[in-house]
C-alpha atoms as a PDB file:
ATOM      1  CA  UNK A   1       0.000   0.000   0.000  1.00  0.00           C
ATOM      2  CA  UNK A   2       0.965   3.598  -1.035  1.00  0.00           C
ATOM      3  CA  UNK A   3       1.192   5.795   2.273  1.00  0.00           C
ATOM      4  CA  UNK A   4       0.601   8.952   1.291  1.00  0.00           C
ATOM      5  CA  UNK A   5       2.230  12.358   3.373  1.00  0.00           C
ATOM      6  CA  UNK A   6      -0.757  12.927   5.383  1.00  0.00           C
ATOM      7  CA  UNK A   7      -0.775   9.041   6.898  1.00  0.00           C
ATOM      8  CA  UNK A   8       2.879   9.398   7.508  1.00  0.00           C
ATOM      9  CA  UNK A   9       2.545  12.926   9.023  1.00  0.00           C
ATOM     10  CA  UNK A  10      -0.376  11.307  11.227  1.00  0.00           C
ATOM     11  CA  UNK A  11       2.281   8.470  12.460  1.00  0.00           C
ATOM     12  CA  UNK A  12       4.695  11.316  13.574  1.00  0.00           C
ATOM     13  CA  UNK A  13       2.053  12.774  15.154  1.00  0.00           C
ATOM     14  CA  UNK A  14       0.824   9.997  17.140  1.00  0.00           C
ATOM     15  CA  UNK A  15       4.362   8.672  17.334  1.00  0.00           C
ATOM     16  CA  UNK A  16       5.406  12.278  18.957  1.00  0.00           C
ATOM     17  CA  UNK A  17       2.402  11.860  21.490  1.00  0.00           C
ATOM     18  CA  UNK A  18       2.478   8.794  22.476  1.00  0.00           C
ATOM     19  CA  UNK A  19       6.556   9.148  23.099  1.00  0.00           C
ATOM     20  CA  UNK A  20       5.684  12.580  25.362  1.00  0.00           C
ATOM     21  CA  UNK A  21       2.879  10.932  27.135  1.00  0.00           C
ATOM     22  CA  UNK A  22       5.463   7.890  28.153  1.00  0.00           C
ATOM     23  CA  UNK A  23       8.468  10.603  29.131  1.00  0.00           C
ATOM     24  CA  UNK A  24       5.563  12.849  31.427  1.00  0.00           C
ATOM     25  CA  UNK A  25       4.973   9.426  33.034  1.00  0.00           C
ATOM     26  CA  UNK A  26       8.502   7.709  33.519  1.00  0.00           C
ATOM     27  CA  UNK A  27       9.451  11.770  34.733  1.00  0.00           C
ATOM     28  CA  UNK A  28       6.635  11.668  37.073  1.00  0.00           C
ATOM     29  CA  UNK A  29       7.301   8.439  38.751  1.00  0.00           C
ATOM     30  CA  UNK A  30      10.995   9.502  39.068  1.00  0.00           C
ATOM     31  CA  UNK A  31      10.932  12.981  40.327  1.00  0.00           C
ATOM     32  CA  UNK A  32       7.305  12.656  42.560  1.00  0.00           C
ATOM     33  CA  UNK A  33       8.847  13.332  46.065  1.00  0.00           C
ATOM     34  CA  UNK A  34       5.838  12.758  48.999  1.00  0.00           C
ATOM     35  CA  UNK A  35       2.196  11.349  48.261  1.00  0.00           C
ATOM     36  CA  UNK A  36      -0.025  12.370  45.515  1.00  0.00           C
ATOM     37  CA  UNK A  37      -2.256  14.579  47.965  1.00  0.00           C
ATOM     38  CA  UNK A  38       0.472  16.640  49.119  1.00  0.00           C
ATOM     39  CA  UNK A  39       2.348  16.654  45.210  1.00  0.00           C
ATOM     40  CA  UNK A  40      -1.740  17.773  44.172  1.00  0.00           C
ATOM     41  CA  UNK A  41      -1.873  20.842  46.602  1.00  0.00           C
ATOM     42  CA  UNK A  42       2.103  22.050  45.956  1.00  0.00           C
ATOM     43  CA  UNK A  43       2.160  21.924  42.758  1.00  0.00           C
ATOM     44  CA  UNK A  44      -1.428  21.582  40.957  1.00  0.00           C
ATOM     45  CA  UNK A  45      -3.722  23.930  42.827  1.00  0.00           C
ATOM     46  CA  UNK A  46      -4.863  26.064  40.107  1.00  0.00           C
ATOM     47  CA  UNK A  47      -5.437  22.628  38.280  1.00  0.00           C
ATOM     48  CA  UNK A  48      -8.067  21.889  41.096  1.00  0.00           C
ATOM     49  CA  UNK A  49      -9.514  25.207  41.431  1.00  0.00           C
ATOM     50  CA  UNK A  50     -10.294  25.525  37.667  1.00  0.00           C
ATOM     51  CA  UNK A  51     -11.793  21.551  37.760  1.00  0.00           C
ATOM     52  CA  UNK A  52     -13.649  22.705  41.022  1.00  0.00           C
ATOM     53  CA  UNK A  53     -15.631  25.478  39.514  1.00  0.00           C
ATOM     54  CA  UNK A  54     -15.739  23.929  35.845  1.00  0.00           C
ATOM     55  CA  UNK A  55     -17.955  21.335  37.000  1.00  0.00           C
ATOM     56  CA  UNK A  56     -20.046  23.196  39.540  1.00  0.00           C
ATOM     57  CA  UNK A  57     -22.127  24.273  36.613  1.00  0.00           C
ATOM     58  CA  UNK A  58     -23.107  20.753  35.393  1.00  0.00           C
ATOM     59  CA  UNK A  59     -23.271  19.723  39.356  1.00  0.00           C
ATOM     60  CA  UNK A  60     -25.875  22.097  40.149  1.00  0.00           C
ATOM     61  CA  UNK A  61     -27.474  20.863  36.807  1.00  0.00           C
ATOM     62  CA  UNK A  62     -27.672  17.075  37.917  1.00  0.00           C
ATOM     63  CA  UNK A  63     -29.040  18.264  41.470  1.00  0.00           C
ATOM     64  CA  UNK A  64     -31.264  20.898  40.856  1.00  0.00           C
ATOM     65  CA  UNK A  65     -33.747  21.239  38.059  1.00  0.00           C
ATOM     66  CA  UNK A  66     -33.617  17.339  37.713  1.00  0.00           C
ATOM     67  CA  UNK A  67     -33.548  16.122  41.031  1.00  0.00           C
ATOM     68  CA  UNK A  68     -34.589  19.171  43.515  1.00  0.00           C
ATOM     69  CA  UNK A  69     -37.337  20.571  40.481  1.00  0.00           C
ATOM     70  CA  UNK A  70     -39.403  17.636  40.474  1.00  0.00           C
ATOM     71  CA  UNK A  71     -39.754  16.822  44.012  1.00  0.00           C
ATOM     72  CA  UNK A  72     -40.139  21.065  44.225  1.00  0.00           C
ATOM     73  CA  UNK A  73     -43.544  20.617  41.604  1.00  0.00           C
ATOM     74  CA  UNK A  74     -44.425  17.326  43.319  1.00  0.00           C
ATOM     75  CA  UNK A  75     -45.564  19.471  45.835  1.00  0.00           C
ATOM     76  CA  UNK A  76     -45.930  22.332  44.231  1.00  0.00           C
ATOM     77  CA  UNK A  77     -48.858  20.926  41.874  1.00  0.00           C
ATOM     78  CA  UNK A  78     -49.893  18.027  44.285  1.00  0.00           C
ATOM     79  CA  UNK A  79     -48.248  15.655  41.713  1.00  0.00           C
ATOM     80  CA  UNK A  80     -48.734  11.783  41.712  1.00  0.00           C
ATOM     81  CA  UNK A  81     -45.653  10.651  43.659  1.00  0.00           C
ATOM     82  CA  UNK A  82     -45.825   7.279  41.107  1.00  0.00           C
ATOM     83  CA  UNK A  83     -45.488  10.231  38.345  1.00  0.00           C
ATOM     84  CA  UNK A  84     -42.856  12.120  40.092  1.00  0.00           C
ATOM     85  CA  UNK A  85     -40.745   8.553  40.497  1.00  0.00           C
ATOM     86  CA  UNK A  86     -41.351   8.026  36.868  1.00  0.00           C
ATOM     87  CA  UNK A  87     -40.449  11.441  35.668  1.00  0.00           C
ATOM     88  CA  UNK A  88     -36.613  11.065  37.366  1.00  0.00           C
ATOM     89  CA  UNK A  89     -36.301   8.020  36.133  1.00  0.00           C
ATOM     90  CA  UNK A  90     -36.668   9.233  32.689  1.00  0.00           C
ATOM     91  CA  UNK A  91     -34.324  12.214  33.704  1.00  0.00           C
ATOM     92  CA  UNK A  92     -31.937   9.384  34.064  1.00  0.00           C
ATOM     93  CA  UNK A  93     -32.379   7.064  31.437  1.00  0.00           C
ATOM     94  CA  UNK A  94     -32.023   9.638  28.796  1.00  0.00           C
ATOM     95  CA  UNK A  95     -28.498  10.717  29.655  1.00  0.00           C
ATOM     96  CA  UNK A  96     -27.440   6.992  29.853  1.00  0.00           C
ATOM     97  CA  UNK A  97     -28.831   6.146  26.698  1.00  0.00           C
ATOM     98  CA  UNK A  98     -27.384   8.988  24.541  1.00  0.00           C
ATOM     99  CA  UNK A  99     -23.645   8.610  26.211  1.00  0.00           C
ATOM    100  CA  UNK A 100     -22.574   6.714  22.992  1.00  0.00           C
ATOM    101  CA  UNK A 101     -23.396   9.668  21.102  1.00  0.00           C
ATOM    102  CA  UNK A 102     -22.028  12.308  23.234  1.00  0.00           C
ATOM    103  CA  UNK A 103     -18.511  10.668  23.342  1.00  0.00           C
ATOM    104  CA  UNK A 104     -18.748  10.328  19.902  1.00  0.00           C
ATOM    105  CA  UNK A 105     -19.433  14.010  19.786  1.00  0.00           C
ATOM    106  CA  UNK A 106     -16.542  14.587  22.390  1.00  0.00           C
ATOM    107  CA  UNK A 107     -14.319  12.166  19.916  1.00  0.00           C
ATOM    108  CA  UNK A 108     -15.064  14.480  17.051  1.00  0.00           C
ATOM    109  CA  UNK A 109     -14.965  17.798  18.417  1.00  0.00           C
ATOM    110  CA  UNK A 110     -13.418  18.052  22.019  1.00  0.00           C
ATOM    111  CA  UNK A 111     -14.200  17.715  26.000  1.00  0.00           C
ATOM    112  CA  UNK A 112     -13.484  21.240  26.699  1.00  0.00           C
ATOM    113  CA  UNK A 113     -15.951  22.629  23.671  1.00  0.00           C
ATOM    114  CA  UNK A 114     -18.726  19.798  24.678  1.00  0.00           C
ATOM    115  CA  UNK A 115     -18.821  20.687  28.293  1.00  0.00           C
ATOM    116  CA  UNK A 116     -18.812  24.277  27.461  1.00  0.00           C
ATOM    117  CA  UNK A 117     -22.100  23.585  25.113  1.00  0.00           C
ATOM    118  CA  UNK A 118     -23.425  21.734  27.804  1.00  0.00           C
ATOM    119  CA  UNK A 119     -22.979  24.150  30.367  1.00  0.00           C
ATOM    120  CA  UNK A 120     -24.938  26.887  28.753  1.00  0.00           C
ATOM    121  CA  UNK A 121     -27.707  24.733  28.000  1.00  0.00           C
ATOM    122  CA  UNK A 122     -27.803  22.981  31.129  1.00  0.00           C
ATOM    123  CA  UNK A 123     -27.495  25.772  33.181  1.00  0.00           C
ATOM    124  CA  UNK A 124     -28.215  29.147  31.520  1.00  0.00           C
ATOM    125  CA  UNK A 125     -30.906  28.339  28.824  1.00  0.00           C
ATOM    126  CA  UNK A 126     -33.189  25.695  29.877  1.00  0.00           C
ATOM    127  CA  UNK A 127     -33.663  26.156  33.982  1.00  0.00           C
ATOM    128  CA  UNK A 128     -35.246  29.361  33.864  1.00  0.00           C
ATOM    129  CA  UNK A 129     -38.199  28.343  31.253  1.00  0.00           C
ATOM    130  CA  UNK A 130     -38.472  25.417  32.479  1.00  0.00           C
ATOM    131  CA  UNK A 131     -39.035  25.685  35.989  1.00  0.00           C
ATOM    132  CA  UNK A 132     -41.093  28.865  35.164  1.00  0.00           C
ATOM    133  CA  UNK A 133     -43.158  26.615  33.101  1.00  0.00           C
ATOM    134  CA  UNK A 134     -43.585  24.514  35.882  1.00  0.00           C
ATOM    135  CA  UNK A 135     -44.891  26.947  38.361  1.00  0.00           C
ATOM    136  CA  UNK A 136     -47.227  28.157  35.829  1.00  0.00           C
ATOM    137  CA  UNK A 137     -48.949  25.333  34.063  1.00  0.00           C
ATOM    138  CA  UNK A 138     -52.138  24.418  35.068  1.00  0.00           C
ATOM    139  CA  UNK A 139     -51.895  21.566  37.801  1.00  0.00           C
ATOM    140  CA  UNK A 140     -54.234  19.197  34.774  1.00  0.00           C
ATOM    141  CA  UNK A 141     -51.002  19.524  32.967  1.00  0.00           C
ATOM    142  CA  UNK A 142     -48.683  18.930  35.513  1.00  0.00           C
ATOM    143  CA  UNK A 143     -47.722  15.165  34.668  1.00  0.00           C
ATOM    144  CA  UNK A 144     -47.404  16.006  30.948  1.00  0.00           C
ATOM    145  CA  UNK A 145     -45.127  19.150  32.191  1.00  0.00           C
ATOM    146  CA  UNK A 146     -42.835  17.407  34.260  1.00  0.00           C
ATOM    147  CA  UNK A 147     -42.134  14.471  32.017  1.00  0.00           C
ATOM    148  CA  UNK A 148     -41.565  16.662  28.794  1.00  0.00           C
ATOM    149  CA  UNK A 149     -39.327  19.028  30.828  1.00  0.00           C
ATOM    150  CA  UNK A 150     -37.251  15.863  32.606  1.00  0.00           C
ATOM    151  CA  UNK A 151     -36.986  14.702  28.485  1.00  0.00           C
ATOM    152  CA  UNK A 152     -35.422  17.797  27.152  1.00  0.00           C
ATOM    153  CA  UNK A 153     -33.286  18.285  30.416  1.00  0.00           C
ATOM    154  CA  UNK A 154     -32.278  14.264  29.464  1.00  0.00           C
ATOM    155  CA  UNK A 155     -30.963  15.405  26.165  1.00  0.00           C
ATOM    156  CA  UNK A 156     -29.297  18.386  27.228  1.00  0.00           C
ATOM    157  CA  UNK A 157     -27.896  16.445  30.288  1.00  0.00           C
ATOM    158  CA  UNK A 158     -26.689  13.588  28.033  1.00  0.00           C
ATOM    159  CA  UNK A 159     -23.749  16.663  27.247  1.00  0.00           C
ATOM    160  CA  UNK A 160     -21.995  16.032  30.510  1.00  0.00           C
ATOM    161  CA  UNK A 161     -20.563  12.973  29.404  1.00  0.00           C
ATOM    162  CA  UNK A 162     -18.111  15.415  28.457  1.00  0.00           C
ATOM    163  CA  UNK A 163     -16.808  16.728  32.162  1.00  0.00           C
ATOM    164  CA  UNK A 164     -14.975  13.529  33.164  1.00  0.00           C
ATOM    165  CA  UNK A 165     -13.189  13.532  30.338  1.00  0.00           C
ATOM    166  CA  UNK A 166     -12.306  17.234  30.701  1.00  0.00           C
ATOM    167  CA  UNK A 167     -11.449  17.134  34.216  1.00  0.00           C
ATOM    168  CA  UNK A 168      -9.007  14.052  33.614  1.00  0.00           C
ATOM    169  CA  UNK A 169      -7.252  16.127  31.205  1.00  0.00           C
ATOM    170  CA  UNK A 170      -5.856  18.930  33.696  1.00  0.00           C
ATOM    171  CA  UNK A 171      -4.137  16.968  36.009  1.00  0.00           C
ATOM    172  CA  UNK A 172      -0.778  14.360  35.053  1.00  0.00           C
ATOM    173  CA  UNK A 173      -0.416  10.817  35.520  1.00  0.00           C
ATOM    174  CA  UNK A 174       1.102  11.108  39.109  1.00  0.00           C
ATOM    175  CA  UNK A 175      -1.886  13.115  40.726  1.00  0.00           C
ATOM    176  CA  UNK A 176      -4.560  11.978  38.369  1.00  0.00           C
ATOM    177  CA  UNK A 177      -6.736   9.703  40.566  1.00  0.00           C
ATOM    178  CA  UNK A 178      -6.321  12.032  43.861  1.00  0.00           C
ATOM    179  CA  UNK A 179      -6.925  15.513  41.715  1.00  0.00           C
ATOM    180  CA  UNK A 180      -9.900  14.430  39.950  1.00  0.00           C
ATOM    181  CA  UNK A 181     -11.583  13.311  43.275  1.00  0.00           C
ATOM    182  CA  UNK A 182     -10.506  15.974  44.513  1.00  0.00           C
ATOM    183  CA  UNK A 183     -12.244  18.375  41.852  1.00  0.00           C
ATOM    184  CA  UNK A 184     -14.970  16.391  40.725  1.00  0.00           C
ATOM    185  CA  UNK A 185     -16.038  16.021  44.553  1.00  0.00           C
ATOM    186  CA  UNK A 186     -16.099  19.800  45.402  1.00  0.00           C
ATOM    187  CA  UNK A 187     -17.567  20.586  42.030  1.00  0.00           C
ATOM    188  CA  UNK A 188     -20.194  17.935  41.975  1.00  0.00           C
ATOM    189  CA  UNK A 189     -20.748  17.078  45.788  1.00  0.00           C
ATOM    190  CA  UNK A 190     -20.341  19.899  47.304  1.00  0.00           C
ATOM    191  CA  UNK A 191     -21.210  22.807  44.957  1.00  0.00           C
ATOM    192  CA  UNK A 192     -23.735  20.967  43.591  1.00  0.00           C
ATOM    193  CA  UNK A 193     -25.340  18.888  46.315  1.00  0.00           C
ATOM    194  CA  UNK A 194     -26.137  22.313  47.909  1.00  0.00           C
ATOM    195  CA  UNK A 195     -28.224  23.713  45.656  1.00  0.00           C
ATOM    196  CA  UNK A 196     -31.364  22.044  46.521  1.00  0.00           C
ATOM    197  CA  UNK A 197     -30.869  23.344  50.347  1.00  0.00           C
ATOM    198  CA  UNK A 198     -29.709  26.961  48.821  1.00  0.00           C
ATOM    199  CA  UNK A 199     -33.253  26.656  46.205  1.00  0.00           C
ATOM    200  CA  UNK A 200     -35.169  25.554  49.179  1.00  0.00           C
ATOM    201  CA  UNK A 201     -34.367  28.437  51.000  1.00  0.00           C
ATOM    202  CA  UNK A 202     -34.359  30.993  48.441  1.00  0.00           C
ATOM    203  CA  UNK A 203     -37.689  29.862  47.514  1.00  0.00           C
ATOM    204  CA  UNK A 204     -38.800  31.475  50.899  1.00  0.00           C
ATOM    205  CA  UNK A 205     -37.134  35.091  49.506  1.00  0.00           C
ATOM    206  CA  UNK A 206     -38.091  34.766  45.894  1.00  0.00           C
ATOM    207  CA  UNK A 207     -41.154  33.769  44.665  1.00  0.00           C
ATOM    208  CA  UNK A 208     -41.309  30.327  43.067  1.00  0.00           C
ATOM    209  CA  UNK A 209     -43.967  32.177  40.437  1.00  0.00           C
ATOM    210  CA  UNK A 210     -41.213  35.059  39.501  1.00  0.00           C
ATOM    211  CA  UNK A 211     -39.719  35.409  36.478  1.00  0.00           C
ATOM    212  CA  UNK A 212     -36.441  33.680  37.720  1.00  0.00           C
ATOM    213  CA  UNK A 213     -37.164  31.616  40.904  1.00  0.00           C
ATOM    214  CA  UNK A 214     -33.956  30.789  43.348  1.00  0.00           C
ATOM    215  CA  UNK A 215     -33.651  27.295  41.809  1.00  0.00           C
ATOM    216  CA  UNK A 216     -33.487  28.679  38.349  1.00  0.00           C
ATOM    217  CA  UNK A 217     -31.279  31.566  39.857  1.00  0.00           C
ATOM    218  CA  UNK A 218     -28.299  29.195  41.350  1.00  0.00           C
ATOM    219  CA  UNK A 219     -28.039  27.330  38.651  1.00  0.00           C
ATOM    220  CA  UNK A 220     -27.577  29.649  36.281  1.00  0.00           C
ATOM    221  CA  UNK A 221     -25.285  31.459  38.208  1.00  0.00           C
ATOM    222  CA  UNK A 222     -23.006  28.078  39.305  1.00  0.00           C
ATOM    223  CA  UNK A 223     -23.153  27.684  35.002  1.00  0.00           C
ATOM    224  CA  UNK A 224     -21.811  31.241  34.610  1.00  0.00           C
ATOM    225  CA  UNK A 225     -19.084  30.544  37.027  1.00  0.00           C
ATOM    226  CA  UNK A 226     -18.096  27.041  35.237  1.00  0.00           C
ATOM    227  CA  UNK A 227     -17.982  29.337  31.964  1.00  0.00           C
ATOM    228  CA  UNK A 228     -15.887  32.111  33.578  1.00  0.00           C
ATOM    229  CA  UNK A 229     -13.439  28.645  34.778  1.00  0.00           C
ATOM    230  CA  UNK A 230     -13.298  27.609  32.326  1.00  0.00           C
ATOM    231  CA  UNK A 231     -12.795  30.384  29.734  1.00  0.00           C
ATOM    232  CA  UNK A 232     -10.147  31.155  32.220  1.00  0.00           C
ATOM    233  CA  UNK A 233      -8.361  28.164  32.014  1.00  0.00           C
ATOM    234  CA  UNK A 234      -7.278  29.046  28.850  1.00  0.00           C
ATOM    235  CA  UNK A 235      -5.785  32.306  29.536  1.00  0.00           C
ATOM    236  CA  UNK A 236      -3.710  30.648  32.058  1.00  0.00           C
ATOM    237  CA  UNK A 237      -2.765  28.104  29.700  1.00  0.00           C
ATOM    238  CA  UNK A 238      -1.586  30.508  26.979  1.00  0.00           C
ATOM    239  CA  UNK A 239       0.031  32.657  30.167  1.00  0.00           C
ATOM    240  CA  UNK A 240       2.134  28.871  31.146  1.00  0.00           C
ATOM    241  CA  UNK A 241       0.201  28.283  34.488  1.00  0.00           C
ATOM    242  CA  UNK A 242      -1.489  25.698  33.387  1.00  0.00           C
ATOM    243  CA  UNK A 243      -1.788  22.493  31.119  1.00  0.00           C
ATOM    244  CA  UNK A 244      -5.143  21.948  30.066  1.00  0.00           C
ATOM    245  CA  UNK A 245      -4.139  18.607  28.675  1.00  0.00           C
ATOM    246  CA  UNK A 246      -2.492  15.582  29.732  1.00  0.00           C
ATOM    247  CA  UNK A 247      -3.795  12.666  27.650  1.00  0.00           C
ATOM    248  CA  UNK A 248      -4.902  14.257  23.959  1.00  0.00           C
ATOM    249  CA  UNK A 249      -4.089  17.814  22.892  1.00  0.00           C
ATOM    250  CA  UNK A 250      -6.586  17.707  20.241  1.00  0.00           C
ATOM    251  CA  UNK A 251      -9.674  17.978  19.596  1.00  0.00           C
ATOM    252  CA  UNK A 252     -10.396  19.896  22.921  1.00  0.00           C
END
């Protein structure tokens, strides 16, 4: 077979990789002085500040109008509690079902440019009409609400396939496992396993009838701060404080 300059220019590409990827590990495992936790904090901190807020977006996302919203218009609307059970689980399903596709997506065009697409429509265009839909439908249409709603949050959700990926990428071999608990559990957990305590009790400042209720409110403003992370992330990576990617420089 003829191999033609773009298949051997691909080889020495993948060839270069693969050859930098083994000298970051061998380096790593050579030079790592102490255990990964303390190696995470002295060296990799803005690594796990940027992962910390990157996915607070998508964790307030996966708590909130998903999880907090329909137990919020369960009672809200005096829905079935069979039909509020069946409405998460199809919350759930959706995402799981439509993985394949979204790594294929993050394949073809990038973690970093996936979770960024699923940020804003996780967390800054879909919450706010959807829970104000919610809290204004009629409560005959409350099962139909809730079910269509939990459907297009399901495809929009199905996005954040692309955060682990992402958040892999910022930290090397040596501190991987340690820094992405580290982020993902302060972005996700923490951040975002708050928000239906911080929803419940802004519901009792804002109406849940206004224009933006609190639930609507903290998630789109944990999504603006994952955007603002991660748009920052790549000033400090053109600035040298930071390496956005460990495993594939492109597509990200």
């Amino acid at each position: 077979l003829e191999e033609t300059p773009d298949f051997e220019r691909l080889c020495i590409e993948e060839a270069g990789n693969k050859s930098a990827r083994e000298l970051e590990e061998a380096t790593d495992s050579a030079l790592a002085i102490g255990d990964p936790l303390h190696d995470l904090f002295a060296h990799h901190k803005i690594a796990v500040l940027i992962g910390s807020l990157g996915t607070m977006g998508m964790g307030a996302a996966l708590y909130v109008p998903s999880m907090y919203g329909v137990q919020f218009i369960k009672q809200f609307a005096n829905l079935p509690a069979n039909w509020a059970s069946c409405a998460e689980v199809l919350g759930s399903c959706i995402p799981a079902v439509l993985s394949f596709f979204a790594g294929m997506l993050v394949d073809a065009w990038g973690a970093c440019k996936v979770l960024t697409l699923a940020t804003i429509a996780c967390c800054v265009i879909v919450p706010m009409p959807l829970l104000y839909c919610w809290t204004h439908l009629p409560q005959s249409l409350a099962v139909a609400a809730v079910l269509i709603g939990q459907a297009i949050l399901g495809l929009v959700l199905a996005l954040s396939a692309s955060l682990y990926l992402w958040v892999v990428e910022l930290f090397p071999v040596r501190v991987r496992t340690t820094g992405v608990s580290v982020a993902y559990n302060i972005g996700i957990g923490i951040f975002g396993g708050l928000g239906p305590l911080v929803s419940d009790a802004g519901n009792k400042i804002i109406s849940p009838k206004s224009a933006v209720s609190a639930p609507a409110a903290f998630t789109m403003l944990a999504g603006l701060i994952s955007l603002a992370a991660i748009a920052s992330s790549h000033v400090l990576a053109r600035r040298g404080a930071l390496r956005l990617t460990h495993i594939r420089a492109s597509p990200y």
